[in-house]
Each structure stands twice: as C-alpha cells, then as structure tokens.
N, C-alpha and C. Protein backbone atom coordinates (compact mmCIF):
# COMPACT_ATOMS: atom_id res chain seq x y z
N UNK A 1 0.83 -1.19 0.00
CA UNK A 1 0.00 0.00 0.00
C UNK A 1 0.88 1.26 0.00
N UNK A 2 1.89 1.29 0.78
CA UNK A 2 2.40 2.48 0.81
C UNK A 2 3.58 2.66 -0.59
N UNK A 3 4.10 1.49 -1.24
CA UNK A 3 4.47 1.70 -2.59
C UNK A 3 3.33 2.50 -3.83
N UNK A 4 1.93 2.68 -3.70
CA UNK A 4 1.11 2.30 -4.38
C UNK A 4 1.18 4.27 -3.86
N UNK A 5 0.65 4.58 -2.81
CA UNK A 5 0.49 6.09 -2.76
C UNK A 5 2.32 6.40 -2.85
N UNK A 6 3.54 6.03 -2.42
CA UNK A 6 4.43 7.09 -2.47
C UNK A 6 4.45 7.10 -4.07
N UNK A 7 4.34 6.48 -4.85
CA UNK A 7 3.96 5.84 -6.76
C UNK A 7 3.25 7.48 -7.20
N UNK A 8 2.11 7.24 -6.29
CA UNK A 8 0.73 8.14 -6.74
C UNK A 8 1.22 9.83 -6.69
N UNK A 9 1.88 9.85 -5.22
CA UNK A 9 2.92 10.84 -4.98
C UNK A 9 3.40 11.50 -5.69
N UNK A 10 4.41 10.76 -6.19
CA UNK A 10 5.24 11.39 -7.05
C UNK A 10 5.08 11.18 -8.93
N UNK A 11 4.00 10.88 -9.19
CA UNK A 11 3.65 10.79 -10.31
C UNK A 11 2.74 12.24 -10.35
N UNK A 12 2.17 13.11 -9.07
CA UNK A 12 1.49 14.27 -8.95
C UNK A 12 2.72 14.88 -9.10
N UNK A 13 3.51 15.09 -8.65
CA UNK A 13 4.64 16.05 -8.29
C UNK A 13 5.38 16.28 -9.58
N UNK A 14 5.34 15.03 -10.21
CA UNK A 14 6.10 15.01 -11.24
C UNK A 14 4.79 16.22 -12.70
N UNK A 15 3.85 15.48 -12.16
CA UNK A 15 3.03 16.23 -13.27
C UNK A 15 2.96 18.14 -13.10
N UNK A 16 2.99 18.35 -11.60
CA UNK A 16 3.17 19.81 -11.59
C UNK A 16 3.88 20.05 -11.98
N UNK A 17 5.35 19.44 -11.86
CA UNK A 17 6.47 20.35 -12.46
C UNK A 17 6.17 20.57 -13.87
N UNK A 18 5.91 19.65 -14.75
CA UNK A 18 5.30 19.51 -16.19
C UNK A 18 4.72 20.64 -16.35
N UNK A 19 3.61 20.63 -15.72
CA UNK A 19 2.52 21.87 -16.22
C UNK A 19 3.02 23.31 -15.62
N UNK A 20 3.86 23.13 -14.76
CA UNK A 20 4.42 25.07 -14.30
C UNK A 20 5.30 24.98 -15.83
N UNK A 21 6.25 23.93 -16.26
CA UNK A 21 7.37 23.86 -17.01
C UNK A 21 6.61 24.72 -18.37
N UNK A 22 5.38 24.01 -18.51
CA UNK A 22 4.72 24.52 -20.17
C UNK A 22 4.12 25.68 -19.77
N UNK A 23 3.91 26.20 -18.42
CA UNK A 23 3.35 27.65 -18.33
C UNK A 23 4.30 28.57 -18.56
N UNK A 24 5.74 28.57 -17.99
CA UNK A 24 7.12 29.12 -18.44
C UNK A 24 7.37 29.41 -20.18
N UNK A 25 6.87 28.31 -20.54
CA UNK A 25 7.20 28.21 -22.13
C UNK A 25 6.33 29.26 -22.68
N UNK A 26 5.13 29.40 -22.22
CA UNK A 26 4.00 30.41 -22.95
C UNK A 26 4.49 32.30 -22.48
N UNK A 27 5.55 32.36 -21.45
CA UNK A 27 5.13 33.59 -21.50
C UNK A 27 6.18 34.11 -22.64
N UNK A 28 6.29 35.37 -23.07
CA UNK A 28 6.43 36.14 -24.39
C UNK A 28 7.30 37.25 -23.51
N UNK A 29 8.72 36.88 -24.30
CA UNK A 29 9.89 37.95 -23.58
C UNK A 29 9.26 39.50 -23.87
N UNK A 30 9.74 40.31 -22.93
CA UNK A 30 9.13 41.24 -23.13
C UNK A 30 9.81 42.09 -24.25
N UNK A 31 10.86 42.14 -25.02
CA UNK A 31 11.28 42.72 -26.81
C UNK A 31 9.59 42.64 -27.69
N UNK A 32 9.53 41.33 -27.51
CA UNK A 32 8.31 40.83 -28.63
C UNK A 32 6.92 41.54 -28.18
N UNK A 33 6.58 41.87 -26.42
CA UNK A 33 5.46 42.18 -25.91
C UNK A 33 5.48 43.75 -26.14
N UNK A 34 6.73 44.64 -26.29
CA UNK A 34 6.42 46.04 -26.92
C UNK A 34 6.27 45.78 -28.00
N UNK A 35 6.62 45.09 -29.00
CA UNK A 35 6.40 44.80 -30.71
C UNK A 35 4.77 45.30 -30.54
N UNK A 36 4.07 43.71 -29.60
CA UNK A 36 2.76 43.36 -30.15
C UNK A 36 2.20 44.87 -29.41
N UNK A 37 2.74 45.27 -28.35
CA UNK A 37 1.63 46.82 -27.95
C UNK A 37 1.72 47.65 -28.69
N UNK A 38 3.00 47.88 -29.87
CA UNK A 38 3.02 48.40 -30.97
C UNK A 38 1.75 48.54 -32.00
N UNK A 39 1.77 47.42 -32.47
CA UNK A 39 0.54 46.26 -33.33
C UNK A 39 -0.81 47.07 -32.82
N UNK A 40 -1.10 46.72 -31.43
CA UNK A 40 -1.96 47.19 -30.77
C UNK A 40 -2.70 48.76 -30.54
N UNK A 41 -1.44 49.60 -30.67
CA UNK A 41 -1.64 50.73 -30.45
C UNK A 41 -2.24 51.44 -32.20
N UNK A 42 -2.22 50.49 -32.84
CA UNK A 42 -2.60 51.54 -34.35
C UNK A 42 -3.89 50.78 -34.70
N UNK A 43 -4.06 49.64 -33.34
CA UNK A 43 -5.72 49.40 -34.01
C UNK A 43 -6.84 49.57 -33.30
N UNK A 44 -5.46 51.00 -32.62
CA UNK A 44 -6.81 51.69 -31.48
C UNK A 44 -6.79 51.01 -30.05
N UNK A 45 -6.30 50.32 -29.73
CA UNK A 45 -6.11 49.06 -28.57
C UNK A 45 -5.21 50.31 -27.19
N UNK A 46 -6.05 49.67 -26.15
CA UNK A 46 -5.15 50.53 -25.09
C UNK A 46 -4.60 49.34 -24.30
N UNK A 47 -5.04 48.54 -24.07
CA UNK A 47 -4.63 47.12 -23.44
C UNK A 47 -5.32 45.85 -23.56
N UNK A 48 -5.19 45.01 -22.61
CA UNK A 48 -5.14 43.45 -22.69
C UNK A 48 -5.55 42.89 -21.65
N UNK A 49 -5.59 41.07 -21.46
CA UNK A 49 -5.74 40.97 -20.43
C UNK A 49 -4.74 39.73 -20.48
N UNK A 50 -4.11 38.82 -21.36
CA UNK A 50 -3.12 38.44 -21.52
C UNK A 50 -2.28 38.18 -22.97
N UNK A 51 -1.45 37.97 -23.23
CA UNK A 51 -0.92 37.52 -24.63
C UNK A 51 0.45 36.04 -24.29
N UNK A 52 -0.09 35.60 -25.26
CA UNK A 52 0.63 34.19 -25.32
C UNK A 52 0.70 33.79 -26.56
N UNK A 53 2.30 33.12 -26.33
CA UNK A 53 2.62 32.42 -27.96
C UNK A 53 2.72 31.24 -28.31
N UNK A 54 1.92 31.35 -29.56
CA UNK A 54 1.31 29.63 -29.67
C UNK A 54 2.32 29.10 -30.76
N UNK A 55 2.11 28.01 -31.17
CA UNK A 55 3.21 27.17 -32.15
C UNK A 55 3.14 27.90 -33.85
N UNK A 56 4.32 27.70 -33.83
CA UNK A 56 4.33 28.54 -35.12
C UNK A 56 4.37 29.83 -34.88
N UNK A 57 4.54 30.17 -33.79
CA UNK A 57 5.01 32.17 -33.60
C UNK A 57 3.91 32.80 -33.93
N UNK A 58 2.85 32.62 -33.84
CA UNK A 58 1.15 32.86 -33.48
C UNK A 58 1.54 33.57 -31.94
N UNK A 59 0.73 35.10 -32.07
CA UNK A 59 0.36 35.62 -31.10
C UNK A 59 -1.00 35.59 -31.21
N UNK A 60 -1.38 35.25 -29.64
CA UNK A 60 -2.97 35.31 -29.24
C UNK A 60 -3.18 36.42 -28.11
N UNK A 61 -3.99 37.60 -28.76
CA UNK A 61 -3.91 38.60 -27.86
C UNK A 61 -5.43 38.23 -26.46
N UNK A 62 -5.57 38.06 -25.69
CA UNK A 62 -7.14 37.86 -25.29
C UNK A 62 -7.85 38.83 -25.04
N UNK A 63 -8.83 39.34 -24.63
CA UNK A 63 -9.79 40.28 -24.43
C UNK A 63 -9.40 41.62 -24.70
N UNK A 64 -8.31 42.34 -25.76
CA UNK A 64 -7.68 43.55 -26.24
C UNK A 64 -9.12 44.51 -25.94
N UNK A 65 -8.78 45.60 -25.36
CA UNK A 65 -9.54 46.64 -25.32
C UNK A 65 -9.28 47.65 -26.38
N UNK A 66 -10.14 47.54 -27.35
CA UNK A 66 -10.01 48.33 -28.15
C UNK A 66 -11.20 49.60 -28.49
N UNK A 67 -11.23 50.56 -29.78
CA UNK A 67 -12.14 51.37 -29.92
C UNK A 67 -13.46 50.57 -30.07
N UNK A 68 -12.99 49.12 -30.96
CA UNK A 68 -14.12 48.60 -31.77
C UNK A 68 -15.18 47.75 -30.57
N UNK A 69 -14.15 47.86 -29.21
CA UNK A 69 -14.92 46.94 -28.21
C UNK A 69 -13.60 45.61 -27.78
N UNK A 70 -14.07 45.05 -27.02
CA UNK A 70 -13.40 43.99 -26.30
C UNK A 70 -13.22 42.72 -27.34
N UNK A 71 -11.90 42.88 -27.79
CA UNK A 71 -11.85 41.42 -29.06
C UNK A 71 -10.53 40.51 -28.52
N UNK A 72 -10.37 39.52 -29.18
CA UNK A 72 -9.40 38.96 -29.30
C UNK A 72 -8.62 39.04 -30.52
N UNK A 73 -6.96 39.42 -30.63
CA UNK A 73 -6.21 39.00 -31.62
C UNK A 73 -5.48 38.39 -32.27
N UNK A 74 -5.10 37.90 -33.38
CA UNK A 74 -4.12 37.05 -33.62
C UNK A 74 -2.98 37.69 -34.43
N UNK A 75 -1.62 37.34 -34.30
CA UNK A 75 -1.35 38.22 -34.94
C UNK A 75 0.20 36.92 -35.12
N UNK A 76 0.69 36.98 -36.57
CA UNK A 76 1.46 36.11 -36.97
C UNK A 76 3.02 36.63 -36.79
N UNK A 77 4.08 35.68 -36.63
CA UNK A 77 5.74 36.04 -36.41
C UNK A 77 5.97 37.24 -36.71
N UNK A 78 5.01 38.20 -37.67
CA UNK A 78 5.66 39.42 -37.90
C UNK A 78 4.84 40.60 -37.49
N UNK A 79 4.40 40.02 -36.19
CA UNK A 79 3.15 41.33 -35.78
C UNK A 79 2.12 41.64 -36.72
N UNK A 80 1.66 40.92 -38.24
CA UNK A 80 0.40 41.57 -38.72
C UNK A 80 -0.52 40.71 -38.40
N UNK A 81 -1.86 41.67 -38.48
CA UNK A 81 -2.98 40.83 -37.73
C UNK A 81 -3.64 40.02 -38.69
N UNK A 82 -3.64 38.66 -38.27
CA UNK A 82 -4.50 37.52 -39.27
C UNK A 82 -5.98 37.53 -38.46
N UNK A 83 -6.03 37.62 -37.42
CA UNK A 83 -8.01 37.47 -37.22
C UNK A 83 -7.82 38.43 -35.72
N UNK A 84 -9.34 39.03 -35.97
CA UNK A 84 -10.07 39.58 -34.85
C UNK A 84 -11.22 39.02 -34.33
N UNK A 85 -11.43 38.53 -33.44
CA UNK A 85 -12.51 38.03 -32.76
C UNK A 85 -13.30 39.26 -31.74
N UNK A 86 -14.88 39.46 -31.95
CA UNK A 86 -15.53 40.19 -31.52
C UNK A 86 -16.42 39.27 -30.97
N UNK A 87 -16.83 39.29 -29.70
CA UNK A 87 -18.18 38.33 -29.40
C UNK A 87 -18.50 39.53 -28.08
C-alpha cells in the first residue's frame, strides 16, 4: 500500500512540475510584448488581459480593449494581424 500512494505521490509532483514547465514556455519575452503593444496601439487598442505564444510564432492577444470593443487578436511572427474576434 504504501508503494502504491508514495507511486501516486510522485507521479502528482512530477506532473506539476510539467505543467508550471509549459506555463514558463507560454510567456512572451518582453522585446516581442512592446512589438505586439506596438501592433496594438494603431488598431486603437489601449490594453489586454493576456498575450501568449502559440506554435508557429502565433500571437494570441485575449480580451484587447479596443475602440471597436473587447476582441481577441491574432497576430502572426511578424506582428500583422490575421483574425479579430468580436463576441
């Protein structure tokens, strides 16, 4: 029994480190995070509520406060915007 939880143990422990490890990976040095407030600032955008980079150098802006209203952006390796999401 007690092989069976110290097992269970450290198969948790092991999985947090995993998932802090891939939260590390998502954040976006801050060079690239003035780029995208760059991006941001000419489509009227005053802020955010997070940005993260997805595979393939995909920025995902989330809830951008902009003129047009509260959207989401995407915006590809070279800061131009491929989609706006309005809901």
């Amino acid at each position: 029994m007690m092989k069976v939880v110290g097992l269970a143990l450290a198969l948790a422990v092991g999985a947090t480190g995993f998932a802090f490890a891939k939260e590390d990976d998502e954040k976006v040095p801050a060079a690239e995070v003035n780029k995208i407030e760059e991006t941001l600032s000419t489509l009227g955008c005053s802020g955010y509520e997070s940005v993260k980079k997805e595979e393939q150098g995909i920025y995902e802006i989330e809830d951008a406060k902009c003129k047009m209203g509260v959207v989401d952006i995407k915006l590809d390796k070279d800061y131009t915007v491929i989609l706006i999401s309005r809901y």
